[in-house]
N, C-alpha and C. Protein backbone atom coordinates (compact mmCIF):
# COMPACT_ATOMS: atom_id res chain seq x y z
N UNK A 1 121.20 86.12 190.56
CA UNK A 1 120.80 87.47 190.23
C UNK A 1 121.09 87.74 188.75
N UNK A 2 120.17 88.48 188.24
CA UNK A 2 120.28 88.76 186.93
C UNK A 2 121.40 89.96 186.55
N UNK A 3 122.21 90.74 187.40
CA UNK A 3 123.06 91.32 186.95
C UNK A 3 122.52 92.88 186.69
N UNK A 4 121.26 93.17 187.17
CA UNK A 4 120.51 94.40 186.17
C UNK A 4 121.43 95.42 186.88
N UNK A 5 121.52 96.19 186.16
CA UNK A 5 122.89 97.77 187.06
C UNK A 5 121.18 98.08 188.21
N UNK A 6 119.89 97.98 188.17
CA UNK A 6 119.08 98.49 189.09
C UNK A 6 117.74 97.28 189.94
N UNK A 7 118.92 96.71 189.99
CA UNK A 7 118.25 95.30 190.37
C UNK A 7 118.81 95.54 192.07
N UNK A 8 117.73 95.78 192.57
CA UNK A 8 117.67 96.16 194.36
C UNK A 8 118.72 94.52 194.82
N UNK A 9 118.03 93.92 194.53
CA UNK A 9 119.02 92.60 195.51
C UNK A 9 120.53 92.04 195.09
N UNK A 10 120.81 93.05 194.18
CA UNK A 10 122.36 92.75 194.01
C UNK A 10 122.86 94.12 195.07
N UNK A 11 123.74 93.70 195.66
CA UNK A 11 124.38 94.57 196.49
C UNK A 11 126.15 94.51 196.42
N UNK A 12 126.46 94.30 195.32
CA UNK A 12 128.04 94.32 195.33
C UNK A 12 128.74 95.25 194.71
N UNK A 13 128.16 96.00 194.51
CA UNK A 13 128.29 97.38 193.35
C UNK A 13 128.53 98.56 193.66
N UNK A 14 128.75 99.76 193.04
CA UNK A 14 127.83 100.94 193.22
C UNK A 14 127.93 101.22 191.87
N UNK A 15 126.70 101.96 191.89
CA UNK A 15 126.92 102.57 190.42
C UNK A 15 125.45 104.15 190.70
N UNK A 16 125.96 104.98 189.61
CA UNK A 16 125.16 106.01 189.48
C UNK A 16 124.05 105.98 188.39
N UNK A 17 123.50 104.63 188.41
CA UNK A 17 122.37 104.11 187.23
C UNK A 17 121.68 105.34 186.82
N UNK A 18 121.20 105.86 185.74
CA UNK A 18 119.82 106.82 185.77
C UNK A 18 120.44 107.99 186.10
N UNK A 19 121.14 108.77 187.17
CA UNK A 19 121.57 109.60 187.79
C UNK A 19 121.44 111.25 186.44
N UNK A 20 121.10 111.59 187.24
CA UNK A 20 120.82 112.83 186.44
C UNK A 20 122.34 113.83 186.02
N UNK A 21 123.41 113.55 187.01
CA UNK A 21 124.44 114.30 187.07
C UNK A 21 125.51 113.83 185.76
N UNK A 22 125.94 115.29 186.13
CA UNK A 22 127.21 115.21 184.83
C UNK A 22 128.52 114.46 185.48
N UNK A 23 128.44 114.25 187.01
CA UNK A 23 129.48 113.39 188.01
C UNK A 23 128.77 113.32 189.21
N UNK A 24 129.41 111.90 189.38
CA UNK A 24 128.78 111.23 190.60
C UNK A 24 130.22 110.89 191.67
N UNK A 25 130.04 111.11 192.80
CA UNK A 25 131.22 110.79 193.72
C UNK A 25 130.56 109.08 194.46
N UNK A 26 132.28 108.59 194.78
CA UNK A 26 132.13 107.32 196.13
C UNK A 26 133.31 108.00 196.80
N UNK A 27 133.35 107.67 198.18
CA UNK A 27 134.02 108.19 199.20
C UNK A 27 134.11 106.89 200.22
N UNK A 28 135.95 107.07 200.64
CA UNK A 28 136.51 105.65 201.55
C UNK A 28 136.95 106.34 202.78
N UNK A 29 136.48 105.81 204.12
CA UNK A 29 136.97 106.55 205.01
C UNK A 29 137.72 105.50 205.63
N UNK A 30 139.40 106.06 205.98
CA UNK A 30 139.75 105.10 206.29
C UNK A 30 140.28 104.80 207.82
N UNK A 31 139.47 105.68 208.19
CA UNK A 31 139.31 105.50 210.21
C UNK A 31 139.83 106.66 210.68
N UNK A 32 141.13 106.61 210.16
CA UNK A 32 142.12 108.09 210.63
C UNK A 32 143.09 108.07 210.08
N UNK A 33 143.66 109.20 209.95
CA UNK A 33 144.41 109.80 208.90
C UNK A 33 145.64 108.99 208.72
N UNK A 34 146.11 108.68 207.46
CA UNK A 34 146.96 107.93 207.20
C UNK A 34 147.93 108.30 205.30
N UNK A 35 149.04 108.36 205.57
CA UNK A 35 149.93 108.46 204.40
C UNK A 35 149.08 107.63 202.90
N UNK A 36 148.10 109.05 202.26
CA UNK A 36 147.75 108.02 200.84
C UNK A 36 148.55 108.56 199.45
N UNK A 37 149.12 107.11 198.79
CA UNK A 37 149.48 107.85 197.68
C UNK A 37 149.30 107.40 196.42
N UNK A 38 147.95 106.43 196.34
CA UNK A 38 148.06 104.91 195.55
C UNK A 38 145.96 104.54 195.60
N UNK A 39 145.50 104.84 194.80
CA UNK A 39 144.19 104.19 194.44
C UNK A 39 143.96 102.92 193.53
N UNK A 40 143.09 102.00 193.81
CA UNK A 40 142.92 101.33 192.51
C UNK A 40 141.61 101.31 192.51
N UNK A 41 140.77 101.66 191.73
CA UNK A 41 139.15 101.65 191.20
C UNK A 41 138.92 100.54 190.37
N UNK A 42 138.14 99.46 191.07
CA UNK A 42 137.71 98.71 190.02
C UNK A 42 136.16 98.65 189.25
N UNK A 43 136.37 98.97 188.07
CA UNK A 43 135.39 100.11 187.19
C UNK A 43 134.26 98.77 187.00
N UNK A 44 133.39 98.89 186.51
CA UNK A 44 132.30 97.77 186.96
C UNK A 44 131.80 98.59 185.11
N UNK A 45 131.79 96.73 184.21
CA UNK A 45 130.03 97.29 183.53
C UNK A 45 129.70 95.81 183.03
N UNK A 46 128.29 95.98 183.17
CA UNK A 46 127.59 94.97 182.66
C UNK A 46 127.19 94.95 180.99
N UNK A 47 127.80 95.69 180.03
CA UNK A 47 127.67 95.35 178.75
C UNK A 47 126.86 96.17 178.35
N UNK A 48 125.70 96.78 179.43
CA UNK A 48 124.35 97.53 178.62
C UNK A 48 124.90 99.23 179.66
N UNK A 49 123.96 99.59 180.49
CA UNK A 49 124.10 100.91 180.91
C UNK A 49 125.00 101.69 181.91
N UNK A 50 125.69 100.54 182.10
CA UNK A 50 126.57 100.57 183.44
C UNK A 50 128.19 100.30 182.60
N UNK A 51 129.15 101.41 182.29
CA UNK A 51 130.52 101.13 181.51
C UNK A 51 131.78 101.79 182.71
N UNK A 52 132.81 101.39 182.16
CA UNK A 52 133.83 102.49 182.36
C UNK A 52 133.65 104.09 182.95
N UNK A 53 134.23 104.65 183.38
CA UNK A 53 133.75 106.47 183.70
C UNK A 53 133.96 106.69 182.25
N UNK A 54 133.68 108.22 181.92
CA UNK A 54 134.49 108.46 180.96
C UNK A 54 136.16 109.09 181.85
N UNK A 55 135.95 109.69 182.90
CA UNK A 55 137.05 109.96 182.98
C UNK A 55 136.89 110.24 184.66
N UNK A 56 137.72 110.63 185.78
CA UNK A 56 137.67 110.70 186.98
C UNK A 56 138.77 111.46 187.74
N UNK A 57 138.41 112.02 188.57
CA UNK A 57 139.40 112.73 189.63
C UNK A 57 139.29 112.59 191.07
N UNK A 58 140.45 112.63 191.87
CA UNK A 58 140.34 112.10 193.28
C UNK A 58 140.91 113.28 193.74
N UNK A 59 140.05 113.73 195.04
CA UNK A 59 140.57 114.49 195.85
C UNK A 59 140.58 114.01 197.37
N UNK A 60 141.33 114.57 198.17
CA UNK A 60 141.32 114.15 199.61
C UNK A 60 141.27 115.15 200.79
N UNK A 61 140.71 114.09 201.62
CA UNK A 61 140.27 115.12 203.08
C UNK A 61 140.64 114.76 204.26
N UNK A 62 140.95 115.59 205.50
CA UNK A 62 141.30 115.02 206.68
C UNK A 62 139.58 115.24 207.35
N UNK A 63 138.75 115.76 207.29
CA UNK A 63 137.79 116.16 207.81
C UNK A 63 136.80 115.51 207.52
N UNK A 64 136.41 115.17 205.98
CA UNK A 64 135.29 114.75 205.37
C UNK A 64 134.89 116.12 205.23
N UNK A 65 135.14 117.38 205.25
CA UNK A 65 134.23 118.19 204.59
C UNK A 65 134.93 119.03 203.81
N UNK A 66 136.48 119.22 203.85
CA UNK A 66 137.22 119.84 202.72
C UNK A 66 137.86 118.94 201.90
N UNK A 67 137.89 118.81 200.80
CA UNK A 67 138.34 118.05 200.00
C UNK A 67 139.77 118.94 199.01
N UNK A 68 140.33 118.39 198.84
CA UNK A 68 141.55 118.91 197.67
C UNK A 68 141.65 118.03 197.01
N UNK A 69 142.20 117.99 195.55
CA UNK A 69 142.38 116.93 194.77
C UNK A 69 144.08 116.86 194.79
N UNK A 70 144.63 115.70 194.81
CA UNK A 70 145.69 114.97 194.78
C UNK A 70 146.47 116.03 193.87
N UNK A 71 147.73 115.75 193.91
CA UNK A 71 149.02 116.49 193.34
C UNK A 71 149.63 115.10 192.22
N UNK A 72 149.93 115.74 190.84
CA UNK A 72 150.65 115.00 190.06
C UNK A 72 149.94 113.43 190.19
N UNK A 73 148.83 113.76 189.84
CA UNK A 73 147.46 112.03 189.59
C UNK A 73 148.44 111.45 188.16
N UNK A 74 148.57 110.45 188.31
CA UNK A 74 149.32 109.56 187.48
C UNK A 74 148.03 108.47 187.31
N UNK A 75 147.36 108.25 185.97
CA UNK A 75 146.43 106.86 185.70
C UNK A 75 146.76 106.11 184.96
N UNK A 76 146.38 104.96 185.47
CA UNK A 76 147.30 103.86 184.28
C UNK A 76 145.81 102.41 184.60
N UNK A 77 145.19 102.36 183.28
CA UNK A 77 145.45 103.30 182.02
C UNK A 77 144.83 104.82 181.89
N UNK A 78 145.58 105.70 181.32
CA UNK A 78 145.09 107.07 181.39
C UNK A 78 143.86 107.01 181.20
N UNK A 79 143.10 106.43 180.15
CA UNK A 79 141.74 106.50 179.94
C UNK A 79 140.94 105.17 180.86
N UNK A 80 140.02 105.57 181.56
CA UNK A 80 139.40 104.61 182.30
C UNK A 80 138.54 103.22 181.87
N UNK A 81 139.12 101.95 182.11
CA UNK A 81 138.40 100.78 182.11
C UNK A 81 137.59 99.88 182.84
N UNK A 82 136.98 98.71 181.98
CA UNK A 82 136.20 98.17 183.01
C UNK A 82 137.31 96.95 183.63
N UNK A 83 137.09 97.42 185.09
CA UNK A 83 138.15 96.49 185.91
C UNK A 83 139.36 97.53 186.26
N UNK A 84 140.67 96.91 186.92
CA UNK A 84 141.21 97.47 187.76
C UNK A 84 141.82 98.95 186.63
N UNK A 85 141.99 99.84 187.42
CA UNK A 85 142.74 101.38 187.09
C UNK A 85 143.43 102.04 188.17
N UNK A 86 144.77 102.26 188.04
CA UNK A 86 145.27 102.15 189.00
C UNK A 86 145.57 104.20 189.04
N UNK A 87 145.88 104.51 189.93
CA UNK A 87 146.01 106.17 190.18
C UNK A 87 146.45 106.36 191.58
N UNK A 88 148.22 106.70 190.82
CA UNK A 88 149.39 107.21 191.85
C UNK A 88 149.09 108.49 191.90
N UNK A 89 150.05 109.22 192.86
CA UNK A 89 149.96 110.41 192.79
C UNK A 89 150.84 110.65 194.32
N UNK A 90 151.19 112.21 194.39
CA UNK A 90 151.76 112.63 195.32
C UNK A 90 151.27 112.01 196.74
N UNK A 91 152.26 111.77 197.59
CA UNK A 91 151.89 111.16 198.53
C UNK A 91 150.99 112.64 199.89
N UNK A 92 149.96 111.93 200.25
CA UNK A 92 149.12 113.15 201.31
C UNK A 92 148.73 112.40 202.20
N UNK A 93 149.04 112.63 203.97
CA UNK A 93 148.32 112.56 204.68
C UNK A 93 146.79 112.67 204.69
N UNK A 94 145.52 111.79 204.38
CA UNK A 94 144.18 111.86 204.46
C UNK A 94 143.38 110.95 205.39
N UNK A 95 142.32 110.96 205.73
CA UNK A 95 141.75 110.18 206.17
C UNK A 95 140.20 109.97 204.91
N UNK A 96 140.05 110.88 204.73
CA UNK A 96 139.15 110.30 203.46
C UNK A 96 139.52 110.34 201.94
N UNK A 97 139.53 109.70 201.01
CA UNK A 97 139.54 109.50 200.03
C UNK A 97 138.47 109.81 198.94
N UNK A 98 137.75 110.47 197.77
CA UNK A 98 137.01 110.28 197.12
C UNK A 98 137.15 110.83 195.97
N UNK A 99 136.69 110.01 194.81
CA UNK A 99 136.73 109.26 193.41
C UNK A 99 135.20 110.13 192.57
N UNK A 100 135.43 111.16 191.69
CA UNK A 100 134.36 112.05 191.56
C UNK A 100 134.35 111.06 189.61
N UNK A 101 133.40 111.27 189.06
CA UNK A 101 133.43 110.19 187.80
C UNK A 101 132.67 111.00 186.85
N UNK A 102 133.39 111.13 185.65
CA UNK A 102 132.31 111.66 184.91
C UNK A 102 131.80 111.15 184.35
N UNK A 103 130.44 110.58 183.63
CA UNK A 103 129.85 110.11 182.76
C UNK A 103 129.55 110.64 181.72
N UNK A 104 128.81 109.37 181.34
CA UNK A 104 127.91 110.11 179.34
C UNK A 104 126.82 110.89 179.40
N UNK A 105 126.49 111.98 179.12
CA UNK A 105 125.10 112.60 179.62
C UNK A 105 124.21 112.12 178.92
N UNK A 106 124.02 110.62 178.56
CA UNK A 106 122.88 109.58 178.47
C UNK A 106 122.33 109.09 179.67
N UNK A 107 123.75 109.18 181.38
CA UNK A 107 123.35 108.56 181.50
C UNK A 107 121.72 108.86 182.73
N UNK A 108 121.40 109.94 182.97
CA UNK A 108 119.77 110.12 183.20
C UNK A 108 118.83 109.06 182.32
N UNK A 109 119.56 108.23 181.07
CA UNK A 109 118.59 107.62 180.53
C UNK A 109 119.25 106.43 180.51
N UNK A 110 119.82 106.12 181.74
CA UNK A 110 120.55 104.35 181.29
C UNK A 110 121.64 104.11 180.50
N UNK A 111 122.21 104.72 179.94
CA UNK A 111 123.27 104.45 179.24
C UNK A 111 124.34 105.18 179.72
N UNK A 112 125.58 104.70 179.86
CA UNK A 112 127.05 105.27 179.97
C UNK A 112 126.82 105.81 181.51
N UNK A 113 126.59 105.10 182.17
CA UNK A 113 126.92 105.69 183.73
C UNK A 113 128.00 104.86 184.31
N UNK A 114 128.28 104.82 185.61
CA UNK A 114 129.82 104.67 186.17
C UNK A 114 129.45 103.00 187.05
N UNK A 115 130.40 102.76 187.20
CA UNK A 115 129.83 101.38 188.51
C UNK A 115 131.16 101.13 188.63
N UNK A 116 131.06 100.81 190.06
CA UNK A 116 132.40 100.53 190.92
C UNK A 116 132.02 98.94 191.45
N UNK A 117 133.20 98.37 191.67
CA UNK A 117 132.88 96.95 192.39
C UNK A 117 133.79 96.79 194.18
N UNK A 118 134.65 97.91 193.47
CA UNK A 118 135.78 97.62 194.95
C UNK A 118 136.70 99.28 194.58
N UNK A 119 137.23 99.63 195.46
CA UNK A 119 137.99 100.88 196.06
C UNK A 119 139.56 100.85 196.91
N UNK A 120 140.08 100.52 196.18
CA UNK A 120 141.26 99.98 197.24
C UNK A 120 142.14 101.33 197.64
N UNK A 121 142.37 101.34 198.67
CA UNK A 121 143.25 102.73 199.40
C UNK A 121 144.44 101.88 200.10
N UNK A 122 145.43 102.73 199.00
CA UNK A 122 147.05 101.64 199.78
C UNK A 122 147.63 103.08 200.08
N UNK A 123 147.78 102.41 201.62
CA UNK A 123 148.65 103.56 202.99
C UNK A 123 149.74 103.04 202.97
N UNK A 124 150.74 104.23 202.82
CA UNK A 124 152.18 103.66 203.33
C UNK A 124 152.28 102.86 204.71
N UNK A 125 152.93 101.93 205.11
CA UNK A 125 153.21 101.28 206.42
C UNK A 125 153.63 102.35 207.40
């Protein structure tokens, strides 16, 4: 595969290619509710339209339809890269997780949009 951020037969991704929005969400459900206090986003870019977020916030839900955002978000590195970014934060009972991203408002035209490769949600034991 050629790697294109809108190339239909790559499927290992996500990304908000083109996307008209000023933020795009991904959302992890993780069966049932469980102690989260620990994300790692691994930020995806292929060099051309697909980078880093510029920046991101996580909120959480027991429902999937109310969301709150996390208490005391700790990112490391504060500013978002391509590849792993890790984001502690107060520990919350959730069952869903989701990762809201802001982009470049290029990117409706291909440039500076978000891409994810993997989502990791670490539950306390």
């Amino acid at each position: 595969m050629g790697g294109s951020p809108n190339d239909a037969n790559v499927h290992n991704r996500w990304t908000n290619y083109s996307s008209p929005n000023a933020s795009d969400w991904i959302a992890v459900d993780l069966g049932a509710p469980a102690t989260l206090g620990e994300l790692t986003i691994h930020a995806y870019s292929d060099g051309k339209g697909v980078t880093a977020p510029l920046g991101y916030r996580i909120e959480t839900s027991l429902d999937g339809t109310t969301f709150t955002a996390v208490a005391n978000l700790v990112k490391t590195p504060a500013t978002p890269v391509a590849g792993p970014n890790v984001a502690r934060f107060d520990a919350v009972s959730a069952r869903y997780a989701r990762v809201t991203f802001q982009v470049s408002d290029q990117c409706a035209k291909g440039q500076g949009c978000a891409g994810v490769t993997e989502l990791e949600a670490w539950v306390a034991p």
